[in-house]
C-alpha atoms as a PDB file:
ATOM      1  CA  UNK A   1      17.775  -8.672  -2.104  1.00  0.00           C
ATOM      2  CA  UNK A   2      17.628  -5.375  -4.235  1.00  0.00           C
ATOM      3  CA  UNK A   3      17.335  -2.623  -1.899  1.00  0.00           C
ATOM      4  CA  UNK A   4      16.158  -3.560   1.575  1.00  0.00           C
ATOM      5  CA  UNK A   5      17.640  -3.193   4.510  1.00  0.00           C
ATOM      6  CA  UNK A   6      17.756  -6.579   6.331  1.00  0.00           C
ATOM      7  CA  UNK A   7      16.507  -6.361   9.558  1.00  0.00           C
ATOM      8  CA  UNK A   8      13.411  -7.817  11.125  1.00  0.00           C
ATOM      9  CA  UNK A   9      10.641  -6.642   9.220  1.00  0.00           C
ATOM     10  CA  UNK A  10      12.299  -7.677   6.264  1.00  0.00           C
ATOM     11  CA  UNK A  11      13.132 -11.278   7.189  1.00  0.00           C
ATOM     12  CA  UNK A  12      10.145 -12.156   8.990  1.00  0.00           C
ATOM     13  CA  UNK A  13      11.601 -11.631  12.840  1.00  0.00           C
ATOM     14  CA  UNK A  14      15.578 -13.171  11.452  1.00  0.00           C
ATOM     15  CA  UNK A  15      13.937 -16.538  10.285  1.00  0.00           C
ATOM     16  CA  UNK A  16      13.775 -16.215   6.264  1.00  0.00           C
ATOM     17  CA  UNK A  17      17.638 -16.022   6.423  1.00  0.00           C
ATOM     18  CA  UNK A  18      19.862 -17.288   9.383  1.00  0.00           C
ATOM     19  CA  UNK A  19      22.690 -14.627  10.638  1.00  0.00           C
ATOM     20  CA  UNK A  20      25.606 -14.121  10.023  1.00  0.00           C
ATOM     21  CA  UNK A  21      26.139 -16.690   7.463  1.00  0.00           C
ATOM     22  CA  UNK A  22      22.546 -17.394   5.282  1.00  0.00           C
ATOM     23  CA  UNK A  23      22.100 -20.886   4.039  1.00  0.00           C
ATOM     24  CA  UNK A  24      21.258 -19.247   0.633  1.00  0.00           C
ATOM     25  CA  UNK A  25      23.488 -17.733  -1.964  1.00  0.00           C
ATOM     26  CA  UNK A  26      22.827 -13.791  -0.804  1.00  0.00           C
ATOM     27  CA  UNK A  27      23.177 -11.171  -2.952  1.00  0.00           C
ATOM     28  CA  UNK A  28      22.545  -8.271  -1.183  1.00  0.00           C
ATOM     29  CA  UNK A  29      22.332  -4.297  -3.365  1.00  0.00           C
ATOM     30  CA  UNK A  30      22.421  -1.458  -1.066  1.00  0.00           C
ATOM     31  CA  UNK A  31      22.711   2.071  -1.251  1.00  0.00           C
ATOM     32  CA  UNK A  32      24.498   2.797   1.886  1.00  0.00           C
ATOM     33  CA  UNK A  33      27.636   1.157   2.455  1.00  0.00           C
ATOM     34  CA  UNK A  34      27.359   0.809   5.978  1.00  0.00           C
ATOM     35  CA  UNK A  35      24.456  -2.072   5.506  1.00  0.00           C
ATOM     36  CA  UNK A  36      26.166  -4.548   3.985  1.00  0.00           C
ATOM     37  CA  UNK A  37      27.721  -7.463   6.012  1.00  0.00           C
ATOM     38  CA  UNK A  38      26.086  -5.416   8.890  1.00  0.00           C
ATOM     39  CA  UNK A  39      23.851  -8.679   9.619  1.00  0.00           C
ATOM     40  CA  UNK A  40      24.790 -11.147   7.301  1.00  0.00           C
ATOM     41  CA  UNK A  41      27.225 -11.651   5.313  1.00  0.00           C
ATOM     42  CA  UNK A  42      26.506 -11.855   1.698  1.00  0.00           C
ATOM     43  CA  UNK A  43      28.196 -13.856  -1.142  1.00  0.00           C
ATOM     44  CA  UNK A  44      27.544 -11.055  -3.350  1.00  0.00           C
ATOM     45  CA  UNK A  45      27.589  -6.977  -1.900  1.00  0.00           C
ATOM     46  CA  UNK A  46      26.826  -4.462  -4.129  1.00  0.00           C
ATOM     47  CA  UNK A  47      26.944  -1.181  -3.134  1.00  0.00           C
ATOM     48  CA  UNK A  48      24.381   0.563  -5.315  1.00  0.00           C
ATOM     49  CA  UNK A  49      20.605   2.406  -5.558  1.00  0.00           C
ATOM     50  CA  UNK A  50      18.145   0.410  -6.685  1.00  0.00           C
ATOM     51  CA  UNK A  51      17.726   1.970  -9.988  1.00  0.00           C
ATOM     52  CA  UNK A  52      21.022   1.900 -10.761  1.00  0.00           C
ATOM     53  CA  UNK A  53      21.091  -1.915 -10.253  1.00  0.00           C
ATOM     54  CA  UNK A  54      18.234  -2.354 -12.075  1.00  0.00           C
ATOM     55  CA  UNK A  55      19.605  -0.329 -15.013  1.00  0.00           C
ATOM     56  CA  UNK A  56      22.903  -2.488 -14.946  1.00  0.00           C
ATOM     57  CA  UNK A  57      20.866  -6.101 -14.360  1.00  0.00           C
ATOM     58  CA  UNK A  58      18.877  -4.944 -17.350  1.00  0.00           C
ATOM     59  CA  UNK A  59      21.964  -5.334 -19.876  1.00  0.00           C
ATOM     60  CA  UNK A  60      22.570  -9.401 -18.723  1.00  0.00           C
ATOM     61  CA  UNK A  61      21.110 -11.732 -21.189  1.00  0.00           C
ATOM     62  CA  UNK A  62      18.468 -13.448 -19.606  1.00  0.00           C
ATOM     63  CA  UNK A  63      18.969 -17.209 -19.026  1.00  0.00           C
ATOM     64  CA  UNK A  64      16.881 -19.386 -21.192  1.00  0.00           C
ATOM     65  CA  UNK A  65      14.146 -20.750 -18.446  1.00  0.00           C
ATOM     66  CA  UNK A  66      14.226 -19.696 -14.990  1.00  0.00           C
ATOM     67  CA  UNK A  67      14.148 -22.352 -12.363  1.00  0.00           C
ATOM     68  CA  UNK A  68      12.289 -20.533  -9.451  1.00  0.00           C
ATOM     69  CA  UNK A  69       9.473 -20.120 -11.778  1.00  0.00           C
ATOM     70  CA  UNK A  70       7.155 -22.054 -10.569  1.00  0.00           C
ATOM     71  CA  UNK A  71       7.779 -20.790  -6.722  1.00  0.00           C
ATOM     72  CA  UNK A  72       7.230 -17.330  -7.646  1.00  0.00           C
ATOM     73  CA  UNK A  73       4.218 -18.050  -9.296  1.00  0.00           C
ATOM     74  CA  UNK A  74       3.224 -19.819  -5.983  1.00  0.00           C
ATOM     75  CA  UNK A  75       4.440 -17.095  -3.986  1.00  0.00           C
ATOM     76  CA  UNK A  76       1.867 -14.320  -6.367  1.00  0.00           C
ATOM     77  CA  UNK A  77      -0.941 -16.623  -5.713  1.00  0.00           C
ATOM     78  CA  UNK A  78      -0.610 -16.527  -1.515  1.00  0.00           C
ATOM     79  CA  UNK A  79       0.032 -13.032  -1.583  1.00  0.00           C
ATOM     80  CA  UNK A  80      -3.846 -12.380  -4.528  1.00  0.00           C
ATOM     81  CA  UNK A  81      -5.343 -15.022  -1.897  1.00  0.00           C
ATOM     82  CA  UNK A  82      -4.321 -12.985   1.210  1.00  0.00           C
ATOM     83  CA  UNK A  83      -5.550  -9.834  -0.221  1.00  0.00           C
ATOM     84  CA  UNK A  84      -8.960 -11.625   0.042  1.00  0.00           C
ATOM     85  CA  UNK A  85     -10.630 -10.838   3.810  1.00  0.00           C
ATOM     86  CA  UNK A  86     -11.483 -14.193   5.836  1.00  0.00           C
ATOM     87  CA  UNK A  87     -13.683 -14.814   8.607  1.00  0.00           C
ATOM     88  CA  UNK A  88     -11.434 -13.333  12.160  1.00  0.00           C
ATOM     89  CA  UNK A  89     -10.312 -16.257  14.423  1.00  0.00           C
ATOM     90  CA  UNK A  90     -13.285 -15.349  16.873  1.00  0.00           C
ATOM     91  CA  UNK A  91     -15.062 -12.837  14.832  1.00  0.00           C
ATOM     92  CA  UNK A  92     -17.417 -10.816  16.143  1.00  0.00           C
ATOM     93  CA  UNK A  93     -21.087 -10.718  14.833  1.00  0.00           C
ATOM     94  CA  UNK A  94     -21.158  -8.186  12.036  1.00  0.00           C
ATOM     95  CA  UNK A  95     -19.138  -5.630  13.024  1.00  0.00           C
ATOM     96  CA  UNK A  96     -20.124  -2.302  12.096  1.00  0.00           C
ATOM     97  CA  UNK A  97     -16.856  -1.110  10.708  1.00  0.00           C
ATOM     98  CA  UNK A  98     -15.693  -3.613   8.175  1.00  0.00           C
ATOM     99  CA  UNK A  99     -11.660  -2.985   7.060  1.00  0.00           C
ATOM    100  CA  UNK A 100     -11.436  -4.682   4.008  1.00  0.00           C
ATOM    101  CA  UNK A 101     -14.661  -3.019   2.472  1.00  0.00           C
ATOM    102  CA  UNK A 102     -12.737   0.611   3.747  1.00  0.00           C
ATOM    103  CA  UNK A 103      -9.560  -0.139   2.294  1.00  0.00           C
ATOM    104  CA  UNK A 104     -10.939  -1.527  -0.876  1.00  0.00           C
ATOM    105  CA  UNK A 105     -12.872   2.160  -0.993  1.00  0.00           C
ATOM    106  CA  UNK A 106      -9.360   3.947  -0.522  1.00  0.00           C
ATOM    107  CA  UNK A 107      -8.103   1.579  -3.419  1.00  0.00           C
ATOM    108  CA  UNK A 108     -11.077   2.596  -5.511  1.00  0.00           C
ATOM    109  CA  UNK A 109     -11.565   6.343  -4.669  1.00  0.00           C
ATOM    110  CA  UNK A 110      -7.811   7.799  -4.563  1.00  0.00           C
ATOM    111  CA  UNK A 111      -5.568   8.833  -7.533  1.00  0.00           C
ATOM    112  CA  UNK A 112      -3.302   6.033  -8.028  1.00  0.00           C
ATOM    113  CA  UNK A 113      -0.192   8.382  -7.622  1.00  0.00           C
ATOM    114  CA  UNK A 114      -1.776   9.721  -4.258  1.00  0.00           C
ATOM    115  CA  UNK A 115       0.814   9.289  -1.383  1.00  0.00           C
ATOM    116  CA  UNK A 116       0.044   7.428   1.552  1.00  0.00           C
ATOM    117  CA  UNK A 117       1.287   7.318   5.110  1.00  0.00           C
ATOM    118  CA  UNK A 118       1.118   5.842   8.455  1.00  0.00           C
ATOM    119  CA  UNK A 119       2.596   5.518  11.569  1.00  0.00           C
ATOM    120  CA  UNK A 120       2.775   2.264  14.136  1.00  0.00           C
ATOM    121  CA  UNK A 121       0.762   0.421  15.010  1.00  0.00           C
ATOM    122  CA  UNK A 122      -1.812  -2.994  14.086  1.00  0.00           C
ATOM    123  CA  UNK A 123      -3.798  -0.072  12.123  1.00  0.00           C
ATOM    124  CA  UNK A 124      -1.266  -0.222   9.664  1.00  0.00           C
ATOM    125  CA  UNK A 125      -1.429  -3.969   8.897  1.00  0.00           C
ATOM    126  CA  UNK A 126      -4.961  -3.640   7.320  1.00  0.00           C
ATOM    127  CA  UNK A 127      -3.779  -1.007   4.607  1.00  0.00           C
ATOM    128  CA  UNK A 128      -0.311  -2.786   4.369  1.00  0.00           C
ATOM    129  CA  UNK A 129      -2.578  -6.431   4.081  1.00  0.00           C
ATOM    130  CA  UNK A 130      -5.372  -5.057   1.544  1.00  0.00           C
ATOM    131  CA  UNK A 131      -4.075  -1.930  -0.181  1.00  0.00           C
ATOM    132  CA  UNK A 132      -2.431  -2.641  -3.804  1.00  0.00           C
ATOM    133  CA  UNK A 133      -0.567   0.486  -4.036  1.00  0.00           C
ATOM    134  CA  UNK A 134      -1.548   0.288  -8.287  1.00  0.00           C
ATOM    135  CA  UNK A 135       0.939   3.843  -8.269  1.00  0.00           C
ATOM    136  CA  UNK A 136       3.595   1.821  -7.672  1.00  0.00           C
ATOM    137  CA  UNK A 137       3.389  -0.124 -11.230  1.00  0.00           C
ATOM    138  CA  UNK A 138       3.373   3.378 -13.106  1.00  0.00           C
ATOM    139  CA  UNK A 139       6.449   4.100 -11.045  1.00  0.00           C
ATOM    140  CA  UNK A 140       5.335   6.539  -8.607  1.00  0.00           C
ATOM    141  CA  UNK A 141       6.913   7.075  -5.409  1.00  0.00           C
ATOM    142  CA  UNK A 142       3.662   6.233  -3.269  1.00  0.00           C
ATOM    143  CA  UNK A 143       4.308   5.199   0.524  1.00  0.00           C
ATOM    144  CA  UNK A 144       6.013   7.181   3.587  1.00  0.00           C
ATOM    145  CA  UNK A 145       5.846   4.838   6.625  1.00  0.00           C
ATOM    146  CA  UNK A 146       8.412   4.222   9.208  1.00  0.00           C
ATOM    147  CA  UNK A 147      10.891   1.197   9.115  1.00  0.00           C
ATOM    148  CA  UNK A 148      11.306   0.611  13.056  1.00  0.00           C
ATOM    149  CA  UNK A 149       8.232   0.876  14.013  1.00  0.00           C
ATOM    150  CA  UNK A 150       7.948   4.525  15.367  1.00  0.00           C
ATOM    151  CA  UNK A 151       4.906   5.561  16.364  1.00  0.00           C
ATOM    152  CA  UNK A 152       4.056   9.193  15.317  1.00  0.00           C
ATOM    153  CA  UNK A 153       5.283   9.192  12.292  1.00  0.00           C
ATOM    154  CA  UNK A 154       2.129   9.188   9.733  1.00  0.00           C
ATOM    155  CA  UNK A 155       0.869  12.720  10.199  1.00  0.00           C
ATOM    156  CA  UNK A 156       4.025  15.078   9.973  1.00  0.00           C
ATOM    157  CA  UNK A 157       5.206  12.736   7.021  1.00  0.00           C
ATOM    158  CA  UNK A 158       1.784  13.418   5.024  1.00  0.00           C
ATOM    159  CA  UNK A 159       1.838  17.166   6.060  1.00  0.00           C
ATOM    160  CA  UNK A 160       5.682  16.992   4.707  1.00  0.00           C
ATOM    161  CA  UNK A 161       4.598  15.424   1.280  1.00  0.00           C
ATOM    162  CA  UNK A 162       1.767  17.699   1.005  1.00  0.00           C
ATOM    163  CA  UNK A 163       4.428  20.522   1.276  1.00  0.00           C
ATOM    164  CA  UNK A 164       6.525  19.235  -1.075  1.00  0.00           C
ATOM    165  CA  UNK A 165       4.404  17.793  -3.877  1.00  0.00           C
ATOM    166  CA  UNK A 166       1.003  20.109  -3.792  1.00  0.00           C
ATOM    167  CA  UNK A 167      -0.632  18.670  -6.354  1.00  0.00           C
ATOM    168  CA  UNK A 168      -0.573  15.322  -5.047  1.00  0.00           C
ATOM    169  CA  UNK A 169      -3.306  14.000  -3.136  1.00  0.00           C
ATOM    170  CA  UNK A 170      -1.832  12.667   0.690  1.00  0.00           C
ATOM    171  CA  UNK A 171      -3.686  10.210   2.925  1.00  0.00           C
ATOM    172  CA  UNK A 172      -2.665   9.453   6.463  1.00  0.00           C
ATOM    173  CA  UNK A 173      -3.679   5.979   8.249  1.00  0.00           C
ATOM    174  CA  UNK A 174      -2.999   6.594  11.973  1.00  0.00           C
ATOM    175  CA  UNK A 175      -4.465   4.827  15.122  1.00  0.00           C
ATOM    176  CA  UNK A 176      -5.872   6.896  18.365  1.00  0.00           C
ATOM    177  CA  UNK A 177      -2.692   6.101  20.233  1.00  0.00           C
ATOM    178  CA  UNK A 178      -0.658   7.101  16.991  1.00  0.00           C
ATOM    179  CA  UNK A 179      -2.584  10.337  16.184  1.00  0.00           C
ATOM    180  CA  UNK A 180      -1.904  11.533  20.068  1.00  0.00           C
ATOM    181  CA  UNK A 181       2.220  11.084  19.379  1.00  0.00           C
ATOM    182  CA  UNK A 182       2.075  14.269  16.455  1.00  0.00           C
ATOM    183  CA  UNK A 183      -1.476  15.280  15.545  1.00  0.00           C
ATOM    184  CA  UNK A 184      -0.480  18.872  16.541  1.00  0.00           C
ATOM    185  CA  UNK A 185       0.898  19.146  13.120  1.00  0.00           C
ATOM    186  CA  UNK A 186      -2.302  19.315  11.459  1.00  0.00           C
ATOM    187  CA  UNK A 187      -1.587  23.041  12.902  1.00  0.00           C
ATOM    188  CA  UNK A 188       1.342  23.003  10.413  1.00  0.00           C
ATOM    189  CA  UNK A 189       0.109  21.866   7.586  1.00  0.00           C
ATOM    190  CA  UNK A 190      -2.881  24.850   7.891  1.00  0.00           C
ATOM    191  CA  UNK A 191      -0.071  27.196   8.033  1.00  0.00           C
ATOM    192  CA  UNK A 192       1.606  26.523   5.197  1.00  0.00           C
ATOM    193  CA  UNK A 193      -1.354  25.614   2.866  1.00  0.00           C
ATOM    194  CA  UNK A 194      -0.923  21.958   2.932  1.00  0.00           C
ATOM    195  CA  UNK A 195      -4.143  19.896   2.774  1.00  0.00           C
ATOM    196  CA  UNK A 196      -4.122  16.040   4.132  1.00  0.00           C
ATOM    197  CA  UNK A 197      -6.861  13.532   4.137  1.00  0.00           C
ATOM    198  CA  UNK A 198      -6.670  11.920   7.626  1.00  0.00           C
ATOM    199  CA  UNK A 199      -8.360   8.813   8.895  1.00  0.00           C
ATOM    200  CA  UNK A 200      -7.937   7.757  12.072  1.00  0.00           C
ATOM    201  CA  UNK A 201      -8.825   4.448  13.812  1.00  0.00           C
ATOM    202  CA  UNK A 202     -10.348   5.298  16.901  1.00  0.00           C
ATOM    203  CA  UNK A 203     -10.598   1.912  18.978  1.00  0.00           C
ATOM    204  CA  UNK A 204      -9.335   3.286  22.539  1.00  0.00           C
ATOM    205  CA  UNK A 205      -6.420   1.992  23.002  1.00  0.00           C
ATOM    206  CA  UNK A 206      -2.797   1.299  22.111  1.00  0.00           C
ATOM    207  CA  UNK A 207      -3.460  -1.972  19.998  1.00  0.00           C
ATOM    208  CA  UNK A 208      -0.043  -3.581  19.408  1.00  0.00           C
ATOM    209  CA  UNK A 209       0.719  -2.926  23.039  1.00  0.00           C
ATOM    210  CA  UNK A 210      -2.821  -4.457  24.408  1.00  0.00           C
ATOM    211  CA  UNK A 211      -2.126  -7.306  21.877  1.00  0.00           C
ATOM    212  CA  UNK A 212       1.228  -8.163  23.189  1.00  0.00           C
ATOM    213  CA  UNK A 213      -0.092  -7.802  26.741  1.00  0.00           C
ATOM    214  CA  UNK A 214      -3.081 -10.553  25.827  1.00  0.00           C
ATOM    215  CA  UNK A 215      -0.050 -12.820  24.108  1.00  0.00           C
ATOM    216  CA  UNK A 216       2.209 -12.901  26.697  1.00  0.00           C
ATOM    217  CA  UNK A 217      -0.187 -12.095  30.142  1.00  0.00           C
ATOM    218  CA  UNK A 218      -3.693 -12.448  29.232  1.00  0.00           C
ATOM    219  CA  UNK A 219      -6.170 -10.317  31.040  1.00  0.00           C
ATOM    220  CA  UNK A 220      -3.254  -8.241  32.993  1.00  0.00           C
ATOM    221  CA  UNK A 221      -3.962  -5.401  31.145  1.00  0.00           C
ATOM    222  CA  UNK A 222      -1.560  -2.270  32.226  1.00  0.00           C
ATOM    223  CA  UNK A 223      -1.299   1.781  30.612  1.00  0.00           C
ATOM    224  CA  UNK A 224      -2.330   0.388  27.500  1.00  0.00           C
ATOM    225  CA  UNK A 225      -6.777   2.270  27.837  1.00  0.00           C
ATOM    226  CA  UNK A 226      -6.700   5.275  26.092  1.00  0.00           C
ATOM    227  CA  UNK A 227      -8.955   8.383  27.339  1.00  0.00           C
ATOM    228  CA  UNK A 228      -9.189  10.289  24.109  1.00  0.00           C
ATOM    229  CA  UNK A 229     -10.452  13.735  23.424  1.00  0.00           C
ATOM    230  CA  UNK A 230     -13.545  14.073  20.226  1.00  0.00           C
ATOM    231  CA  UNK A 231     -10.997  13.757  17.264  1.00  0.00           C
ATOM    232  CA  UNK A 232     -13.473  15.806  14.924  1.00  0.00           C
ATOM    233  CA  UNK A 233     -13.530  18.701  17.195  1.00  0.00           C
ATOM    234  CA  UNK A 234      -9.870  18.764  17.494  1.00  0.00           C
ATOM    235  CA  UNK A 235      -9.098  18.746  13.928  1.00  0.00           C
ATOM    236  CA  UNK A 236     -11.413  21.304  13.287  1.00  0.00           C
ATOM    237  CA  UNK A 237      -9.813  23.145  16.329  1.00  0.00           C
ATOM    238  CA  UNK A 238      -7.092  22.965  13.899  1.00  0.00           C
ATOM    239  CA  UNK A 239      -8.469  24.515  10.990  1.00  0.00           C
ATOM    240  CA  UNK A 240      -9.324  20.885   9.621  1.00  0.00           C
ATOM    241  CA  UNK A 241     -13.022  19.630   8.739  1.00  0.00           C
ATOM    242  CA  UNK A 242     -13.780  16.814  10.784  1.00  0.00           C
ATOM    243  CA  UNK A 243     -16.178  13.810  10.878  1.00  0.00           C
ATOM    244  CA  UNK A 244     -16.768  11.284  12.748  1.00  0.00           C
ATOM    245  CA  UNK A 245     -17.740   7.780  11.270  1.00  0.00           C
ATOM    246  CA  UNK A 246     -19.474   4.668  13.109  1.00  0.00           C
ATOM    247  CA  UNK A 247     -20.476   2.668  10.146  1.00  0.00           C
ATOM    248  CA  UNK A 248     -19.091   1.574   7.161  1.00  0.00           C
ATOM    249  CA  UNK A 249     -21.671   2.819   4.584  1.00  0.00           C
ATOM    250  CA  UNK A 250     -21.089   6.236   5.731  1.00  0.00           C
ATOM    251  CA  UNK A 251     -17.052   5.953   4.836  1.00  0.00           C
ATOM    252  CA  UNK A 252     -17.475   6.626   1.197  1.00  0.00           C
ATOM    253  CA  UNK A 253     -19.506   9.800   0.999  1.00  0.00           C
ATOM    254  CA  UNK A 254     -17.037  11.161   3.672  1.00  0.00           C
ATOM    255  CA  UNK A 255     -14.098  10.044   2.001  1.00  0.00           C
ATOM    256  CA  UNK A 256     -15.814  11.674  -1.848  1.00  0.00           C
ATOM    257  CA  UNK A 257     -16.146  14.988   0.465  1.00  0.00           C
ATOM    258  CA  UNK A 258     -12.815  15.017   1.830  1.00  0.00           C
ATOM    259  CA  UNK A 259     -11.346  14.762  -1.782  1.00  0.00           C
ATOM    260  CA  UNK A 260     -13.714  17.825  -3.418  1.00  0.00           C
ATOM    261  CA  UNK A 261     -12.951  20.326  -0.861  1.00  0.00           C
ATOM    262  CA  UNK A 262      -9.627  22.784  -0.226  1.00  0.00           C
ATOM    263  CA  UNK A 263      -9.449  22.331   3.072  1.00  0.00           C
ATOM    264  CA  UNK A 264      -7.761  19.450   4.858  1.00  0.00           C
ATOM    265  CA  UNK A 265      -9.908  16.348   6.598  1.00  0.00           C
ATOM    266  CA  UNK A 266      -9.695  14.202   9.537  1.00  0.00           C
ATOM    267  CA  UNK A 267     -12.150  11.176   9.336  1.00  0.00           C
ATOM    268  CA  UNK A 268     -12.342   9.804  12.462  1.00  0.00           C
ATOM    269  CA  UNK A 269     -13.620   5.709  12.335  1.00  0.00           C
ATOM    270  CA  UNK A 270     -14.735   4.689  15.492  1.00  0.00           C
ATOM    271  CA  UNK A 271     -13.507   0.847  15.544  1.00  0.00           C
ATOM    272  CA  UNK A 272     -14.424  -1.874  18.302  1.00  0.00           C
ATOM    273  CA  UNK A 273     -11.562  -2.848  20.030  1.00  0.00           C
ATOM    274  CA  UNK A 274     -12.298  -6.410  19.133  1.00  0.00           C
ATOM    275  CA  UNK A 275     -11.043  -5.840  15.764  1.00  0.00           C
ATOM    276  CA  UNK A 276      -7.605  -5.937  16.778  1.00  0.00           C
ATOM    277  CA  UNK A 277      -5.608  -7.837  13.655  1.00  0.00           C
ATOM    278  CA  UNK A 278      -6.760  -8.409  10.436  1.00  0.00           C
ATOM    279  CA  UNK A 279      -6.348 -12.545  10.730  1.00  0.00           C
ATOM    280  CA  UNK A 280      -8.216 -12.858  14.873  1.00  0.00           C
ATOM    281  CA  UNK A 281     -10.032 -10.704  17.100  1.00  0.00           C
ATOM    282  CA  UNK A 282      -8.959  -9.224  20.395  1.00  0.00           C
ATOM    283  CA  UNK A 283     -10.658 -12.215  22.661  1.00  0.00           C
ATOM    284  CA  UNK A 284      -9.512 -14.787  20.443  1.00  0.00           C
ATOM    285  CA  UNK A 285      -6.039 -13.764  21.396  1.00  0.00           C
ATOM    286  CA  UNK A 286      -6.659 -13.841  24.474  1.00  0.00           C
ATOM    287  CA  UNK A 287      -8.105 -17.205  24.578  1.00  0.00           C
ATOM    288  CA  UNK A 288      -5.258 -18.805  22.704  1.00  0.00           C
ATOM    289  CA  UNK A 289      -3.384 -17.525  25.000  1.00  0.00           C
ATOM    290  CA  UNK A 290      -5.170 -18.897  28.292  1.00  0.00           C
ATOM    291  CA  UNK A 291      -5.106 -22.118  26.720  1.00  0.00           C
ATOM    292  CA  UNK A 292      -1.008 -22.033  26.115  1.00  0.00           C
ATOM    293  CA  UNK A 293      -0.945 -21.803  30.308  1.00  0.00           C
END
């Protein structure tokens, strides 16, 4: 493991490796000290950046034929068929926002080095499921999200890069419930000059939250309806040009627009709650979970 820190995300809720002692030969590079043997303990700590471990793994002689061959090549064909979209577990009929085509016009549309950021939330998984991040093979620095799952954190992070790198285009995915944490900084990055492209999903509510709720006590839903102000009008309240988007044919010319002009741009996608996941629909969570009782 070259670089990550090993928490939950990382090993699929502590069931890829078992804690403290893995069942695997662990070798675990790290740039801060204090994260290795902080979970499990490793056969092999190495307290390094990943660059510099790359730099000194690049001077071993290779080994003749490498026996995991065959399961990596497995493992790149799951993750080319899971960038294809499927049919939703419960799908509703047509819906009139469809993800995968809008991600697949990000992919298309933005610089390759543009950064991109996000906050928490299930509005995240369908960039994090579809987007290819094709920067990241020309080795730029490409993705600000957060690690623990901190809501909030997409817009002030694009508003920082924008700061920081002007000349780099910056595109914020953030949810309704997300936006509401920190979207006052769109006031900030006006002030200093910064322009972000911003598109928000707009499904009225807090989605991981409902989604949990539906798992664990279907239909006992509880603070989790969102009454949200016209996010167009409030980003241009902010000195922002805003649009608001209802179908997925009118995504590209808004997203072309946003991209021409000086200014920054909220796009605000108006999303049926249904689509709650990218792999099942809000009512088919539900229903799996009514039959569980």
């Amino acid at each position: 493991a070259i670089g990550p820190r090993l928490g939950e995300a990382t090993t699929g809720g502590y069931t890829l490796i078992e804690a403290p002692r893995p069942r695997q030969t662990l070798v675990h590079v790290h740039a801060s000290a204090e994260e290795l043997h902080r979970v499990y303990q490793a056969d092999l700590a190495i307290n390094a950046t990943m660059g510099a471990a790359a730099q000194s793994l690049a001077t071993l002689a290779p080994p003749a034929a490498v026996r995991w061959s065959a399961w990596t090549a497995a493992c790149h064909e799951d993750y080319l068929a899971n960038r294809e979209p499927q049919p939703l577990q419960g799908e509703i009929d047509m819906p009139a926002i469809d993800m995968p085509a809008i991600v697949a016009t990000l992919e298309r549309l933005l610089p390759p080095h543009a950064v991109l950021t996000n906050g928490a939330g299930n509005f995240a998984s369908w960039l994090h499921r579809f987007f290819r991040y094709p920067g990241l093979a020309q080795g730029a620095k490409t993705q600000l999200a957060p690690a623990l799952g901190a809501m909030g954190y997409g817009v002030p992070a694009g508003v920082a890069a924008a700061i920081a790198d002007p000349g780099r285009t910056v595109l914020t995915l953030t949810g309704d419930g997300d936006f509401l944490m920190t979207g006052q900084e769109l006031a900030t990055a006006v002030q200093h000059g910064a322009k972000t492209i911003v598109v928000l999903l707009n499904n009225g509510m807090y989605g991981t939250i409902r989604m949990h709720q539906e798992r664990e006590y279907p239909e006992r839903v509880a603070g989790s309806t969102l009454h949200n102000p016209d996010f167009a009008a409030l980003a241009r309240s902010y000195g922002y040009a805003g649009v608001r988007i209802e179908r997925t044919e009118q995504f590209e010319p808004e997203l072309r627009a946003a991209l021409a002009r000086s200014e920054g741009t909220l796009i605000e996608v108006m999303l049926d709650p249904e689509l709650l996941t990218t792999r099942a629909t809000l009512a088919e969570i539900t229903r799996a979970s009514l039959q569980k009782q």
